[in-house]
Protein backbone atom coordinates (compact mmCIF):
# COMPACT_ATOMS: atom_id res chain seq x y z
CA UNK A 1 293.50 103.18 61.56
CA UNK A 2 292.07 106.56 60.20
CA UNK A 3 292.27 107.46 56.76
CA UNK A 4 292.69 110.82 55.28
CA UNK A 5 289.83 112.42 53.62
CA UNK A 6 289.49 112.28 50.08
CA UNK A 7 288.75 115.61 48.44
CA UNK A 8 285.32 114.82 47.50
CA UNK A 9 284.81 113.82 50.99
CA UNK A 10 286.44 116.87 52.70
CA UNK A 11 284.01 119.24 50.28
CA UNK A 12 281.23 116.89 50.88
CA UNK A 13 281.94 117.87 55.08
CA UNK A 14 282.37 121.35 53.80
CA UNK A 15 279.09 121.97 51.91
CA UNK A 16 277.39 120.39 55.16
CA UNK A 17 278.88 122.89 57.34
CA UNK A 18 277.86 126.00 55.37
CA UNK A 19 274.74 124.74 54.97
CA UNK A 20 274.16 124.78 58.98
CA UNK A 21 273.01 127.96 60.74
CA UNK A 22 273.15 128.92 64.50
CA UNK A 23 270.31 131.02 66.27
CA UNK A 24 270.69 132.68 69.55
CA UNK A 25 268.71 132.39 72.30
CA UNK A 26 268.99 135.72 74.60
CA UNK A 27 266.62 135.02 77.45
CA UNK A 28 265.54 131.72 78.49
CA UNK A 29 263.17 130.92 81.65
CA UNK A 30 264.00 129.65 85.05
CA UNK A 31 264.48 125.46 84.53
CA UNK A 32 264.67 125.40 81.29
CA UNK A 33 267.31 122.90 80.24
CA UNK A 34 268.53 121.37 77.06
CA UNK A 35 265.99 118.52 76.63
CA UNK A 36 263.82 120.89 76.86
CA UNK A 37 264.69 122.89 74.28
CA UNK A 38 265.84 120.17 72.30
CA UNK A 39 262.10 119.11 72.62
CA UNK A 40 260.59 122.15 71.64
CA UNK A 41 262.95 123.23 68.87
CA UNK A 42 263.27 119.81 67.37
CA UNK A 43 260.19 119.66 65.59
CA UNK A 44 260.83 122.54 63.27
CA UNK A 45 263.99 120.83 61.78
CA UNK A 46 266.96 118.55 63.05
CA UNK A 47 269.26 120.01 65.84
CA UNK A 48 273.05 119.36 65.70
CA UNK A 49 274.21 121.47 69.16
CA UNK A 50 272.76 123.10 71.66
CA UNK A 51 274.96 125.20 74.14
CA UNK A 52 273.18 126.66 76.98
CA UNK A 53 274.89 129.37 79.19
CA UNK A 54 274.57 128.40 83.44
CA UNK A 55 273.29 131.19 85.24
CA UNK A 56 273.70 129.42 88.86
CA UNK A 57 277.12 129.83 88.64
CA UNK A 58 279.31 132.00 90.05
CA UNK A 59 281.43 134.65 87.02
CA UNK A 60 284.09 132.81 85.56
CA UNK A 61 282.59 129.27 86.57
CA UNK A 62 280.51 128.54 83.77
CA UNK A 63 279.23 125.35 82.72
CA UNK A 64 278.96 124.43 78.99
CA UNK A 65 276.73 121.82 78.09
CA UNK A 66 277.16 121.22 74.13
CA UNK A 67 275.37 118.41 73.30
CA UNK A 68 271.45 118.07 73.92
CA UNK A 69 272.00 114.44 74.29
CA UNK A 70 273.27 115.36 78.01
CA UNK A 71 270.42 114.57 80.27
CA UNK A 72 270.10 117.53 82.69
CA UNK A 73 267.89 116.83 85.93
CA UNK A 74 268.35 119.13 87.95
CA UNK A 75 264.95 121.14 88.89
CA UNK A 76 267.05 124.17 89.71
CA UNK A 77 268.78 124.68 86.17
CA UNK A 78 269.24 128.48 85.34
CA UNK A 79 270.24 129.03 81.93
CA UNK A 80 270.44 132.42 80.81
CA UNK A 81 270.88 131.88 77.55
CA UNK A 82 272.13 129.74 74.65
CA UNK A 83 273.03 128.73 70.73
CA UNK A 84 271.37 126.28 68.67
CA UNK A 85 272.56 125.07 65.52
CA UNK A 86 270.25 123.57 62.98
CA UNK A 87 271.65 121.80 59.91
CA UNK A 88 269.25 124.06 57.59
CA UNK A 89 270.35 127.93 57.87
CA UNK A 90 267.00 128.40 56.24
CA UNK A 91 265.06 126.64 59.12
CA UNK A 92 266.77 128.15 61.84
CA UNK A 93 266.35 131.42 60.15
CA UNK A 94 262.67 130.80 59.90
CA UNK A 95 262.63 129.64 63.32
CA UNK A 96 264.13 132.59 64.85
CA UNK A 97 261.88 134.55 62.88
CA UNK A 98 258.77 132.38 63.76
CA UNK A 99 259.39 132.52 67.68
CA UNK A 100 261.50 135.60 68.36
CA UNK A 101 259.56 137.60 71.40
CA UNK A 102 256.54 134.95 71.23
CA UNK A 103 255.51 132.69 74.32
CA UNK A 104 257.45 129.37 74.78
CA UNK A 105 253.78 127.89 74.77
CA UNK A 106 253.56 128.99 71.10
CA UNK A 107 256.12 126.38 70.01
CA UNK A 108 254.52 124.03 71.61
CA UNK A 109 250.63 124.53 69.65
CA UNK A 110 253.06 124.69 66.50
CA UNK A 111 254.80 121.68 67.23
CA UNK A 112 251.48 120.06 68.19
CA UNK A 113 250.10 121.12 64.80
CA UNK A 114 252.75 119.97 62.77
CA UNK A 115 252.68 116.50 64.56
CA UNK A 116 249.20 116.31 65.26
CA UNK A 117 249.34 112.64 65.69
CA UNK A 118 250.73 113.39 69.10
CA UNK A 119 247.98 115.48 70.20
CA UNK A 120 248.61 119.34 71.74
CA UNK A 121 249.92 119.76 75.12
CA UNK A 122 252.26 116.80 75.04
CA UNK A 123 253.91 116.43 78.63
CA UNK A 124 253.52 118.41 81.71
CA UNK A 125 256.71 120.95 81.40
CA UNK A 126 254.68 122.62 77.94
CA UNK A 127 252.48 123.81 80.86
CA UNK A 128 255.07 125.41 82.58
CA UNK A 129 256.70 127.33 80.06
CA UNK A 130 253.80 128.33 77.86
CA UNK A 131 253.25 131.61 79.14
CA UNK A 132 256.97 132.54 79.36
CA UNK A 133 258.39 135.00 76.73
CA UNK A 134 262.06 133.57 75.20
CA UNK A 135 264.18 135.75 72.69
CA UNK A 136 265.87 134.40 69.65
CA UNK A 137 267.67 136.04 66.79
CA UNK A 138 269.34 134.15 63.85
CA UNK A 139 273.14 134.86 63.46
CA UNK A 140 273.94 135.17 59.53
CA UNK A 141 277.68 133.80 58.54
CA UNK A 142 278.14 132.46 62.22
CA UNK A 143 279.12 128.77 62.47
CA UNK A 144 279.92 126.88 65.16
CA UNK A 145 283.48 126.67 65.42
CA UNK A 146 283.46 130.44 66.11
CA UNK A 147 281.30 129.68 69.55
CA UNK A 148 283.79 127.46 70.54
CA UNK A 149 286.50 129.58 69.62
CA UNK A 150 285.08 132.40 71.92
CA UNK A 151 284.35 130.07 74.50
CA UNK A 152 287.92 128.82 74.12
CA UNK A 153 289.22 132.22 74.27
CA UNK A 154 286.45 133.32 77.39
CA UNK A 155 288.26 130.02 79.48
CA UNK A 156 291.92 131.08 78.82
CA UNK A 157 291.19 134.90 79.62
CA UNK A 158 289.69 133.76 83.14
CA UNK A 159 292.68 131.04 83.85
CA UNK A 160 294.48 134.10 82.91
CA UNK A 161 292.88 136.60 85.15
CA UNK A 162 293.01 133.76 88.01
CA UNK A 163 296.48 133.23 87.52
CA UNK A 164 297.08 137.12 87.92
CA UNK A 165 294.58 137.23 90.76
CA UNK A 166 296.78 134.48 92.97
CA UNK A 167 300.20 136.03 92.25
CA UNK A 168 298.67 139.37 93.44
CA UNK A 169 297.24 137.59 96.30
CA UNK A 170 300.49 135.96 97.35
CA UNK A 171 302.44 139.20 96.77
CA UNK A 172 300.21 141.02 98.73
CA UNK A 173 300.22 137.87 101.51
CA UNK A 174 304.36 138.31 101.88
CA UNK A 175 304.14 141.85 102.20
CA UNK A 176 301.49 141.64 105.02
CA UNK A 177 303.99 138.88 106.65
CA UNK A 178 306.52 141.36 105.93
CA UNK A 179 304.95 144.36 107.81
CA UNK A 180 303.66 142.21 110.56
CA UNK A 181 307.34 140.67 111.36
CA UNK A 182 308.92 144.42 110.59
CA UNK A 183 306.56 145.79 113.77
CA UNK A 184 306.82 142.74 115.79
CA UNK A 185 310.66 143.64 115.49
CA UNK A 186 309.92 147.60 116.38
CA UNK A 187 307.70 146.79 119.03
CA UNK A 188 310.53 145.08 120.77
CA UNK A 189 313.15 147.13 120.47
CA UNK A 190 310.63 149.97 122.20
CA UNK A 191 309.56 147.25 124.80
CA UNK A 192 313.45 146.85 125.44
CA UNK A 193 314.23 150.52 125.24
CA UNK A 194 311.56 151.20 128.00
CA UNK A 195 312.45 148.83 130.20
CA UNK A 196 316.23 150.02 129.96
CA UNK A 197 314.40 153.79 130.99
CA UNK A 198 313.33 152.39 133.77
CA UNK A 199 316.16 150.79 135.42
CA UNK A 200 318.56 153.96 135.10
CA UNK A 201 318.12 156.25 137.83
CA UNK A 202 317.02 160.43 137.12
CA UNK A 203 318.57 163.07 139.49
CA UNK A 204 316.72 166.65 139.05
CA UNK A 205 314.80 165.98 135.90
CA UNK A 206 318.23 164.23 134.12
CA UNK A 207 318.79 161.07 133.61
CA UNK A 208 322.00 159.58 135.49
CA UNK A 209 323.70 156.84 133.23
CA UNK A 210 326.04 154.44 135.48
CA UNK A 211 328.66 152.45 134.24
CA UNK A 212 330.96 149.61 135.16
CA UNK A 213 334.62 149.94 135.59
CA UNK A 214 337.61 147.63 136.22
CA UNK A 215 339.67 147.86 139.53
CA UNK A 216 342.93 149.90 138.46
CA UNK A 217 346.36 147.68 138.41
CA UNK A 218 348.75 149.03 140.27
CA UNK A 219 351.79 146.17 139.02
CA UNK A 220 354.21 147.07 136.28
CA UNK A 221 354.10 145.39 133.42
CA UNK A 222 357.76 144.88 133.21
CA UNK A 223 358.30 142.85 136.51
């Protein structure tokens, strides 16, 4: 059975939430997934969400992934770009600040510095990204709730543009039917007409029209 929060409780939650800030990540490179940046972002403070944007898909088939616990294999991941929410607005403020328009490879010596017991260049993939440039900017007085309010709003403006986009496409499906049957109908009627031309006779340029007519009675009626 769930209980109601007490008031302390619901200003307790409160207090957490506006202490959170969200960063956003403009540009990320090819296969970078949310592990990853999970991994690399981690280190600076604790992560709550990550949402990264799917660039492999087609518009209006986007995939959301909102939690970084979500293991993403796939070698072929395209995200173009993303949110991360930190539970420290001042971290992810200095984050932003610390890695906006810097290599990906310089998280990784800073992360390696501020956990030097793991040594620098941990794992193969810090390699791969350390030359590549990402591009971060912290959003002041955004929380999450407003991300997935857009991205609620985003989902029902596409079912609503599909929706419009099949009616339109059926519409325009009956009409095509429509025309299709309408000369299907016209071409016979010519077809008919010609082969009516045909049969009558033409004497001197006219045509000669012939008709049937019923033998005259020559009884009377009366008898």
């Amino acid at each position: 059975v769930l209980k109601p929060l007490s008031k302390e409780d619901l200003e307790r939650f409160e207090r957490k939430q506006r202490k959170k800030g969200v960063i956003y990540i403009s540009h990320l490179p090819h296969g970078m997934t949310v592990p990853k940046v999970k991994h690399l972002l981690g280190s600076f403070g604790e992560v709550e969400r990550i949402f990264l944007q799917d660039g492999t898909l087609r518009a209006g088939e986007k995939r959301e992934s909102l939690s970084f616990t979500r293991s993403c294999k796939r070698t072929t991941a395209h995200f173009t770009e993303g949110w991360v929410e930190f539970s420290s607005k001042r971290i992810a403020k200095t984050v932003a600040e610390m890695l906006n328009a810097q290599p990906i490879g310089a998280a990784a010596v800073t992360r390696s510095s501020m956990r030097s017991k793991n040594g620098p260049g941990k794992g193969r993939n810090s390699k791969r990204f350390k030359d590549d440039v990402w591009t971060m900017k912290y959003l002041p007085g955004y929380k999450w709730h407003m991300l997935t309010e857009q991205l609620a709003n985003e989902r029902a403006s596409r079912t609503a543009r599909l929706r419009t986009e099949l009616s339109q496409s059926a519409f325009e499906q009956k009409d095509y039917l429509r025309k299709v049957e309408r000369a299907r109908i016209m071409q016979d009627k010519a077809e008919r007409r010609a082969q009516k031309s045909r049969r009558e006779p033409e004497r001197d340029g006219k045509r000669v029209r012939t008709f049937k007519q019923r033998a005259p009675v020559f009884k009377d009626v009366r008898d």
